[in-house]
PDB file of N, CA and C in Angstrom:
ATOM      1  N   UNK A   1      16.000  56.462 -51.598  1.00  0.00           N
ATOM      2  CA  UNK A   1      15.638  55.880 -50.321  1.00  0.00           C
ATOM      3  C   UNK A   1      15.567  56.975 -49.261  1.00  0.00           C
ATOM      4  N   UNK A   2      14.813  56.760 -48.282  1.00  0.00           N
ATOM      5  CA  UNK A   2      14.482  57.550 -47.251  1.00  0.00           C
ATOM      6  C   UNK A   2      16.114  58.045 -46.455  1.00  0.00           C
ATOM      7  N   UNK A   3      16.648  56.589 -45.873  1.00  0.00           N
ATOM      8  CA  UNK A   3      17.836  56.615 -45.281  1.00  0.00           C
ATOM      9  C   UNK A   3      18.709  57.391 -46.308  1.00  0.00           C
ATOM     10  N   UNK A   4      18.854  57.122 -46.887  1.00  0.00           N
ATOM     11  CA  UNK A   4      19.719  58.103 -47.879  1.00  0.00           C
ATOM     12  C   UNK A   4      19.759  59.598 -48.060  1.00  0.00           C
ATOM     13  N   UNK A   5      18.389  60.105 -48.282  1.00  0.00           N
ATOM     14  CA  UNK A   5      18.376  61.368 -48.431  1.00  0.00           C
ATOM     15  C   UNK A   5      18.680  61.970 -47.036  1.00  0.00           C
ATOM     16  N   UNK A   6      18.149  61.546 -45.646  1.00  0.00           N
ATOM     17  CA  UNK A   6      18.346  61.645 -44.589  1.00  0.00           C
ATOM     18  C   UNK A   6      19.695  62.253 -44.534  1.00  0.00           C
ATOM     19  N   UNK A   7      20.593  61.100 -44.807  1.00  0.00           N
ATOM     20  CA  UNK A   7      21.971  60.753 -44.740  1.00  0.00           C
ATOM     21  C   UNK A   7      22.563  62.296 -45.064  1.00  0.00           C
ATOM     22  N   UNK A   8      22.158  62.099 -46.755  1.00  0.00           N
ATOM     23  CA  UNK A   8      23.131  63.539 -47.185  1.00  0.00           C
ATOM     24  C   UNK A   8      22.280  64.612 -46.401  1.00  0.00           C
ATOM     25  N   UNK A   9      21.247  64.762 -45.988  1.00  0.00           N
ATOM     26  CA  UNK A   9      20.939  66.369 -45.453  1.00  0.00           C
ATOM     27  C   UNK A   9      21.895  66.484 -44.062  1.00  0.00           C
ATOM     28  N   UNK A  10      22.148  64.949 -43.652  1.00  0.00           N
ATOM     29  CA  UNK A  10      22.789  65.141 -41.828  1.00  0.00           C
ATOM     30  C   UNK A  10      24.258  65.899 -42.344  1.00  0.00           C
ATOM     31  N   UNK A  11      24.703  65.290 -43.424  1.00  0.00           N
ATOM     32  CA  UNK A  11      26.359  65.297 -43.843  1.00  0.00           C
ATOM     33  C   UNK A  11      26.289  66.965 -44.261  1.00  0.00           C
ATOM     34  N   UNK A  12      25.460  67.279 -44.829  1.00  0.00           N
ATOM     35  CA  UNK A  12      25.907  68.416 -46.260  1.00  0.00           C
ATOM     36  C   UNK A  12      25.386  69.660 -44.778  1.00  0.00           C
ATOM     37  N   UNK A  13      24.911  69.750 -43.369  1.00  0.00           N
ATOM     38  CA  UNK A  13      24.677  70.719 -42.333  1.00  0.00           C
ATOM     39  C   UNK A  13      25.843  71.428 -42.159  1.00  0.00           C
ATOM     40  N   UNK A  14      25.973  72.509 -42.112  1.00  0.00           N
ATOM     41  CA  UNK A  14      26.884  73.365 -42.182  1.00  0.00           C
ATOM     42  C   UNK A  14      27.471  73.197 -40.530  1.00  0.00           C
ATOM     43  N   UNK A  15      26.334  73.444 -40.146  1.00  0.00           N
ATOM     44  CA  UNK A  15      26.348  73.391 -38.610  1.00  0.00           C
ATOM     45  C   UNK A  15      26.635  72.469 -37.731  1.00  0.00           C
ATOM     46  N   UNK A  16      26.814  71.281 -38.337  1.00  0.00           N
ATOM     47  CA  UNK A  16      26.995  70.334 -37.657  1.00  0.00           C
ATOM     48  C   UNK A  16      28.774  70.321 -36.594  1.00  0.00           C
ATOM     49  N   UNK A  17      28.979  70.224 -35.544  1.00  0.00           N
ATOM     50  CA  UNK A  17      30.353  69.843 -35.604  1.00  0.00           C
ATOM     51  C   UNK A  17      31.264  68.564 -35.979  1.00  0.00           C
ATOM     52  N   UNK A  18      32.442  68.652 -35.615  1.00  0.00           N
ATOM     53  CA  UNK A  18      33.591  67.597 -35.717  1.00  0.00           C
ATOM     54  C   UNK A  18      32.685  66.277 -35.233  1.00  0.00           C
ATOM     55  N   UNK A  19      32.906  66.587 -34.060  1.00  0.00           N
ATOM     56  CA  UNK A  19      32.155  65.428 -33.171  1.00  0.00           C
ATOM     57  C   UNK A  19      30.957  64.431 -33.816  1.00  0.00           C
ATOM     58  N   UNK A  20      30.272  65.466 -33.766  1.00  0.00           N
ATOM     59  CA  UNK A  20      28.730  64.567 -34.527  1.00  0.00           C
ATOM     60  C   UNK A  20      28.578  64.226 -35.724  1.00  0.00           C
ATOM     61  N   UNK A  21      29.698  64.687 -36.661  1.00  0.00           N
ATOM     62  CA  UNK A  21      30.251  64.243 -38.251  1.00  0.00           C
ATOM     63  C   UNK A  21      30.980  62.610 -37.506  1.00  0.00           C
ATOM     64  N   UNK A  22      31.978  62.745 -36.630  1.00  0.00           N
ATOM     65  CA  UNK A  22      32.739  61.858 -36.723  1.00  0.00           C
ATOM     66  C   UNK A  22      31.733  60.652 -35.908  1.00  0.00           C
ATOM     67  N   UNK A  23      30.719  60.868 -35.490  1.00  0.00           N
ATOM     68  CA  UNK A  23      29.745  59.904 -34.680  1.00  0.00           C
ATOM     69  C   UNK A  23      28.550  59.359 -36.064  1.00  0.00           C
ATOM     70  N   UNK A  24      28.745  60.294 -36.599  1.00  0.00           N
ATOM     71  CA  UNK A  24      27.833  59.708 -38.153  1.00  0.00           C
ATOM     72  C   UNK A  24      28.437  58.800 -38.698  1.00  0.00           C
ATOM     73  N   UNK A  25      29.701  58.849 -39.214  1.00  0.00           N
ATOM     74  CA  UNK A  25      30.741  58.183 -39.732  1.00  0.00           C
ATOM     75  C   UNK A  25      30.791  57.110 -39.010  1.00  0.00           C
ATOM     76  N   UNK A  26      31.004  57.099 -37.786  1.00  0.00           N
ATOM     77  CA  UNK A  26      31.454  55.525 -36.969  1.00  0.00           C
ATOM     78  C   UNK A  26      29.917  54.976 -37.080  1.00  0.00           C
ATOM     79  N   UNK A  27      28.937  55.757 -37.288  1.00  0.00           N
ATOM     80  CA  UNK A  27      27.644  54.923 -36.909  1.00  0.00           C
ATOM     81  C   UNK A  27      27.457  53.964 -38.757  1.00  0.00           C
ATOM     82  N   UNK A  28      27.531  54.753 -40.050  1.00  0.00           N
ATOM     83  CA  UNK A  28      27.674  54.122 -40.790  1.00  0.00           C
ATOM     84  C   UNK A  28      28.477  53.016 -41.368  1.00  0.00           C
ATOM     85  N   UNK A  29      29.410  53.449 -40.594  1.00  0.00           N
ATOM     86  CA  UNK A  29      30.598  52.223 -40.852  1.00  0.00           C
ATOM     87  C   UNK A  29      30.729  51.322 -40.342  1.00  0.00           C
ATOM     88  N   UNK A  30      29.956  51.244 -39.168  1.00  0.00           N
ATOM     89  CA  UNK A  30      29.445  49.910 -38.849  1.00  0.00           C
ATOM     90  C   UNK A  30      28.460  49.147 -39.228  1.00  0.00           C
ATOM     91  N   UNK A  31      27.299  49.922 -39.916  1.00  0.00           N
ATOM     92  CA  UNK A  31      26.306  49.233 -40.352  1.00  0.00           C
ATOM     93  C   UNK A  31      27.335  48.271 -41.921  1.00  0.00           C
ATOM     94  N   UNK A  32      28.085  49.011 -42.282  1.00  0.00           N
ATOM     95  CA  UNK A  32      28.678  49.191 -43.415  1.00  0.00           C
ATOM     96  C   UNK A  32      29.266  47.391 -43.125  1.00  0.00           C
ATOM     97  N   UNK A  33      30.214  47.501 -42.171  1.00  0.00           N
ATOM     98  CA  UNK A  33      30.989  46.461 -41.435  1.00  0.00           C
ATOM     99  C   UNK A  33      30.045  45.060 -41.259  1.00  0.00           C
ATOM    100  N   UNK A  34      28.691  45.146 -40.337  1.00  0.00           N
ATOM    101  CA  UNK A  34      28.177  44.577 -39.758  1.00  0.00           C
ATOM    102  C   UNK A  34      26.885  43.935 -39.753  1.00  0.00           C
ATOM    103  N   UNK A  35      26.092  45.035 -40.904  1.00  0.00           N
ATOM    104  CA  UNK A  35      25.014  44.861 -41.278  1.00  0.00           C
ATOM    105  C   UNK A  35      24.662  43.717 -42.478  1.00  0.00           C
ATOM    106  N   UNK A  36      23.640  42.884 -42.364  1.00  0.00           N
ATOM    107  CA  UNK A  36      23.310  42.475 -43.504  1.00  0.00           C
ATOM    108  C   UNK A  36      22.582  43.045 -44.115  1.00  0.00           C
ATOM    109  N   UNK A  37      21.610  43.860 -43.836  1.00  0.00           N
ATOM    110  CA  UNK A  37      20.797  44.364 -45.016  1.00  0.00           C
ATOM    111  C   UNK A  37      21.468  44.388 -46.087  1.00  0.00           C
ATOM    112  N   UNK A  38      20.893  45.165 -47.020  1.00  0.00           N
ATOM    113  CA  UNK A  38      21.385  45.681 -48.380  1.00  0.00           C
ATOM    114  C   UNK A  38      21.737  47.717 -48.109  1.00  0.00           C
ATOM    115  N   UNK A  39      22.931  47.876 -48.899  1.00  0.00           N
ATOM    116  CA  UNK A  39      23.408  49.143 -48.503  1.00  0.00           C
ATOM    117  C   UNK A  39      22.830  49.931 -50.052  1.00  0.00           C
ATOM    118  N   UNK A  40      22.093  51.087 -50.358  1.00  0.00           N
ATOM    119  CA  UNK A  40      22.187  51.527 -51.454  1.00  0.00           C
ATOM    120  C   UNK A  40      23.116  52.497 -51.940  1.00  0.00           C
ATOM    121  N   UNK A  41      23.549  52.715 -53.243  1.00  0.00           N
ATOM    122  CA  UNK A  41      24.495  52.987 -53.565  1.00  0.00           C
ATOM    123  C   UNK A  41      24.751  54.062 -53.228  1.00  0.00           C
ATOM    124  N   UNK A  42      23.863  55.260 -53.388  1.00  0.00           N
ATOM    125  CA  UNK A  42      23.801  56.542 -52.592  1.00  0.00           C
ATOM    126  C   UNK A  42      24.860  56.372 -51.446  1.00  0.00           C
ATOM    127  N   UNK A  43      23.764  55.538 -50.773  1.00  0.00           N
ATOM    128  CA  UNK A  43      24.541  55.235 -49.446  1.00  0.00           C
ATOM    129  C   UNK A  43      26.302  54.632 -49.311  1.00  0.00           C
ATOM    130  N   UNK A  44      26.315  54.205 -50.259  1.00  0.00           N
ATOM    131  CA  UNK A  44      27.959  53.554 -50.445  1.00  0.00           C
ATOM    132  C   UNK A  44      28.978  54.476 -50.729  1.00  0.00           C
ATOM    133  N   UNK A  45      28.323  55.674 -51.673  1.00  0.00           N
ATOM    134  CA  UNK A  45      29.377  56.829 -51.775  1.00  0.00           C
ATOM    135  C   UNK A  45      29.966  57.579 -50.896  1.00  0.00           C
ATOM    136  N   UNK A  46      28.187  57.642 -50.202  1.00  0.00           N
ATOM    137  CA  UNK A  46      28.602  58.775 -48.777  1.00  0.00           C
ATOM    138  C   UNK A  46      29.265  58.097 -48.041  1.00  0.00           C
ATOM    139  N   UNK A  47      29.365  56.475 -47.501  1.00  0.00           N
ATOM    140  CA  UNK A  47      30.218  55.580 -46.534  1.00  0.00           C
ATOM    141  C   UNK A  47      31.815  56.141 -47.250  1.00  0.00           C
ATOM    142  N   UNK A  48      31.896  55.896 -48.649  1.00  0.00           N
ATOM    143  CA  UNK A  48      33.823  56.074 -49.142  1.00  0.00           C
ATOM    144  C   UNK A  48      33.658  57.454 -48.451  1.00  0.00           C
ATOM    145  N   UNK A  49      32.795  58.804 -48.862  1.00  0.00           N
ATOM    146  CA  UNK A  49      33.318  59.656 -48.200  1.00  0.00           C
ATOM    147  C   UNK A  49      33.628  59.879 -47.186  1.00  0.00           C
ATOM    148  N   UNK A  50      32.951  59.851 -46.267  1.00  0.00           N
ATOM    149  CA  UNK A  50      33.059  59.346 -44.700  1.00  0.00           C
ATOM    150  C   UNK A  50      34.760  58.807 -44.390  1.00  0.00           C
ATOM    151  N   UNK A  51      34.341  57.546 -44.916  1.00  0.00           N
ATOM    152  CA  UNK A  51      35.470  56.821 -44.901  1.00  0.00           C
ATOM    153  C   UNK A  51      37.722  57.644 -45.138  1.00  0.00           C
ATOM    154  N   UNK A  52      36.946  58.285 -46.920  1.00  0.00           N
ATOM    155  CA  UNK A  52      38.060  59.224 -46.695  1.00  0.00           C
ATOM    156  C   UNK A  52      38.646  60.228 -45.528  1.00  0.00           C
ATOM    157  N   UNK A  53      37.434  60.566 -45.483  1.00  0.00           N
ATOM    158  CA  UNK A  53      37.941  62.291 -44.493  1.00  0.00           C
ATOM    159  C   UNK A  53      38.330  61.533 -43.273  1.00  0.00           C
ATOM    160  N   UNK A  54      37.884  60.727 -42.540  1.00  0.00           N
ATOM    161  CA  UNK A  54      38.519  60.701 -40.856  1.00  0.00           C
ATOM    162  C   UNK A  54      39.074  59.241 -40.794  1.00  0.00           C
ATOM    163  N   UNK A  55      40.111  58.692 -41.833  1.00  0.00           N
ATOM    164  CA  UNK A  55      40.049  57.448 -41.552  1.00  0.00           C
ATOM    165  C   UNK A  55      40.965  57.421 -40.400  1.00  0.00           C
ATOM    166  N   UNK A  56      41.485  58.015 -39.872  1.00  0.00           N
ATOM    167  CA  UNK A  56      42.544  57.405 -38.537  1.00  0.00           C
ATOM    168  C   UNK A  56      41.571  58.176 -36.796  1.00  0.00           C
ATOM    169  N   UNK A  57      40.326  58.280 -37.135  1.00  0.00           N
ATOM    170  CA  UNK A  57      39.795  58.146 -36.121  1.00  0.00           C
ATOM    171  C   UNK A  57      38.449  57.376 -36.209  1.00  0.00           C
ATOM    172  N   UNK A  58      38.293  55.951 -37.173  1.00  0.00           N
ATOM    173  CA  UNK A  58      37.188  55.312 -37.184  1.00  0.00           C
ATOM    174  C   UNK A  58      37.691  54.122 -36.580  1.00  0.00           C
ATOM    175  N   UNK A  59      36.783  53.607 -35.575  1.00  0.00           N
ATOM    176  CA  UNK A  59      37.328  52.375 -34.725  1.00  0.00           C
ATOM    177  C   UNK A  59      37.390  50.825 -35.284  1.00  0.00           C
ATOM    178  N   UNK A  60      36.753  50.571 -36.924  1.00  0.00           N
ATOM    179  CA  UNK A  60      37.006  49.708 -37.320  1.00  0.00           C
ATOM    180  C   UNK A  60      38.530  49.946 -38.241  1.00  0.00           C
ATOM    181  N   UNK A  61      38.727  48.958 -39.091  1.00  0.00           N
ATOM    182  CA  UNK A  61      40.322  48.449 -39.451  1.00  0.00           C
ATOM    183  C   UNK A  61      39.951  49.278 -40.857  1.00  0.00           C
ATOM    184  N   UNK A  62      41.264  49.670 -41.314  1.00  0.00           N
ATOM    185  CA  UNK A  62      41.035  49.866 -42.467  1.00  0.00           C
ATOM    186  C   UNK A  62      40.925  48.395 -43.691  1.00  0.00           C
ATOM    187  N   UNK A  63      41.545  47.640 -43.293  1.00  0.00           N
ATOM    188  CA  UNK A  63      41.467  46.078 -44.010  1.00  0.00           C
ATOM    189  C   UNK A  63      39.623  45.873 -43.790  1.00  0.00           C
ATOM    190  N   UNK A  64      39.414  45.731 -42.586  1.00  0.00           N
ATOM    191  CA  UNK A  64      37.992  45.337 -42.197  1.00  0.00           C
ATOM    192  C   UNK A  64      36.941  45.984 -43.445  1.00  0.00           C
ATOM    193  N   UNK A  65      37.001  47.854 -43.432  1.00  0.00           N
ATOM    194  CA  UNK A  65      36.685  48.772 -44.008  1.00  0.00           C
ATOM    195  C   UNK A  65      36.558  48.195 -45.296  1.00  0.00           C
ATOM    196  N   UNK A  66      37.738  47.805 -46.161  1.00  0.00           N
ATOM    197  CA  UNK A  66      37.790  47.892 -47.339  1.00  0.00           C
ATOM    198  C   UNK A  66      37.137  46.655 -47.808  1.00  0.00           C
ATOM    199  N   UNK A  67      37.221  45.914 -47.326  1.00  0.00           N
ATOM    200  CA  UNK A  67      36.959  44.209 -47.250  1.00  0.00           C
ATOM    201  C   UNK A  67      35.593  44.473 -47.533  1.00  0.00           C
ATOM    202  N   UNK A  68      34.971  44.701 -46.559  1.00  0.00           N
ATOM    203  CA  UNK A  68      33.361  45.012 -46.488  1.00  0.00           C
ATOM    204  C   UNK A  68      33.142  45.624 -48.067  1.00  0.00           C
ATOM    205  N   UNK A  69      33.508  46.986 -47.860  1.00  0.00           N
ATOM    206  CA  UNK A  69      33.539  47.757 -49.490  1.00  0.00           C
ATOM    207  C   UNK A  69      33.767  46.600 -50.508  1.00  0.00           C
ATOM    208  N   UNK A  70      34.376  45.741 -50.957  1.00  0.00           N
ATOM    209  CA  UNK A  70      34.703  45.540 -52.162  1.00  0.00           C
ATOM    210  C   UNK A  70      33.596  44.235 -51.594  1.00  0.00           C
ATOM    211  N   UNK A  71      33.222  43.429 -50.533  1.00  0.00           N
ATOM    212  CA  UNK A  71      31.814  42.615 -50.431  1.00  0.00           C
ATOM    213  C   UNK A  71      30.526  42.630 -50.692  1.00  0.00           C
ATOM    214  N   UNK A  72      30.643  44.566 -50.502  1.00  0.00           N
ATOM    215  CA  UNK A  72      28.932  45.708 -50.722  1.00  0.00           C
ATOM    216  C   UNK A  72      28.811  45.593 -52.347  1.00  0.00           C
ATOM    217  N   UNK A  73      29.925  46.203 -52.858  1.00  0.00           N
ATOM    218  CA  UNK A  73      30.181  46.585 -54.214  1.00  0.00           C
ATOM    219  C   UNK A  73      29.236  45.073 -55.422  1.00  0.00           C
ATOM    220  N   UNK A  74      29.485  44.281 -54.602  1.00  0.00           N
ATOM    221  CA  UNK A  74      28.915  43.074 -55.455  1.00  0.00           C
ATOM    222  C   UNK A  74      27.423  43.006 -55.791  1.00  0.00           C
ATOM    223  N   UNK A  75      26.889  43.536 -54.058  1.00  0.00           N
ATOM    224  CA  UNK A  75      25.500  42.982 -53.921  1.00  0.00           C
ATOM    225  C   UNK A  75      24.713  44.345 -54.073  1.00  0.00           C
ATOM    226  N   UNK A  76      25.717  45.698 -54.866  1.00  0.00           N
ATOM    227  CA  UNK A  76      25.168  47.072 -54.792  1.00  0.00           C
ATOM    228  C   UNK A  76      23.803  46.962 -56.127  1.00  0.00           C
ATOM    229  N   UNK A  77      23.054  47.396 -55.739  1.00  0.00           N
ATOM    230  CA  UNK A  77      21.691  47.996 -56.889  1.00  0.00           C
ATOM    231  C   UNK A  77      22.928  48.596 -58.098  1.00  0.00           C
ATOM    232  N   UNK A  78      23.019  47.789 -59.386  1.00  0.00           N
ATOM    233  CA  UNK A  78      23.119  48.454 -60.295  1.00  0.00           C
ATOM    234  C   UNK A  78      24.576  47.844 -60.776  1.00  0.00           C
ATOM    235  N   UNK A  79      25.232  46.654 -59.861  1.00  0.00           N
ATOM    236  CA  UNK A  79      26.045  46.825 -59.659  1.00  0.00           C
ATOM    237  C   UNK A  79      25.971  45.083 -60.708  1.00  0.00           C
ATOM    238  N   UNK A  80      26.910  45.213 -61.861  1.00  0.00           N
ATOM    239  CA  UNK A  80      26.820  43.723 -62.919  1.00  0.00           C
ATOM    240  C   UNK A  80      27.612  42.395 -62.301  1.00  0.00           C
ATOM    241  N   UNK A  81      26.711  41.609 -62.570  1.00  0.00           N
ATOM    242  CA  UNK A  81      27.025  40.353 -61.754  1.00  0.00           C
ATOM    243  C   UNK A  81      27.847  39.603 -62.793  1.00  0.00           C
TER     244      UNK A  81
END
């Protein structure tokens, strides 16, 4: 997917700082949280990573967080029903 590859070139920038890593992160984790679309899996890895590295400065819950995760996990491409 487009969004995806996007995704990892924003993450994997050397250059990027703290700040605009941790503004990527809150921006996915809300779609993550909030969104109905469909999330692709690509996309679900990079959200856990995200998720790992700064969890005590993302403004949703970690319950909220995980909740969502194990809701995505169902409706993921690839993922056995």
């Amino acid at each position: 997917m487009v969004k995806e590859d996007l995704l990892v070139r924003i993450y994997l920038m050397p250059c990027l700082d703290a700040v605009f890593r941790l503004s990527c992160a809150e921006r996915f984790v809300e779609a993550l949280v909030t969104a109905e679309k469909a999330i692709g899996a690509t996309m679900m890895v990079i959200i856990v990573a995200l998720v790992t590295e700064v969890p005590e400065s993302l403004s949703a819950s970690p319950t909220k967080v995980l909740s969502s995760l194990a809701s995505r996990l169902r409706t993921c491409p690839g993922a056995s029903n």
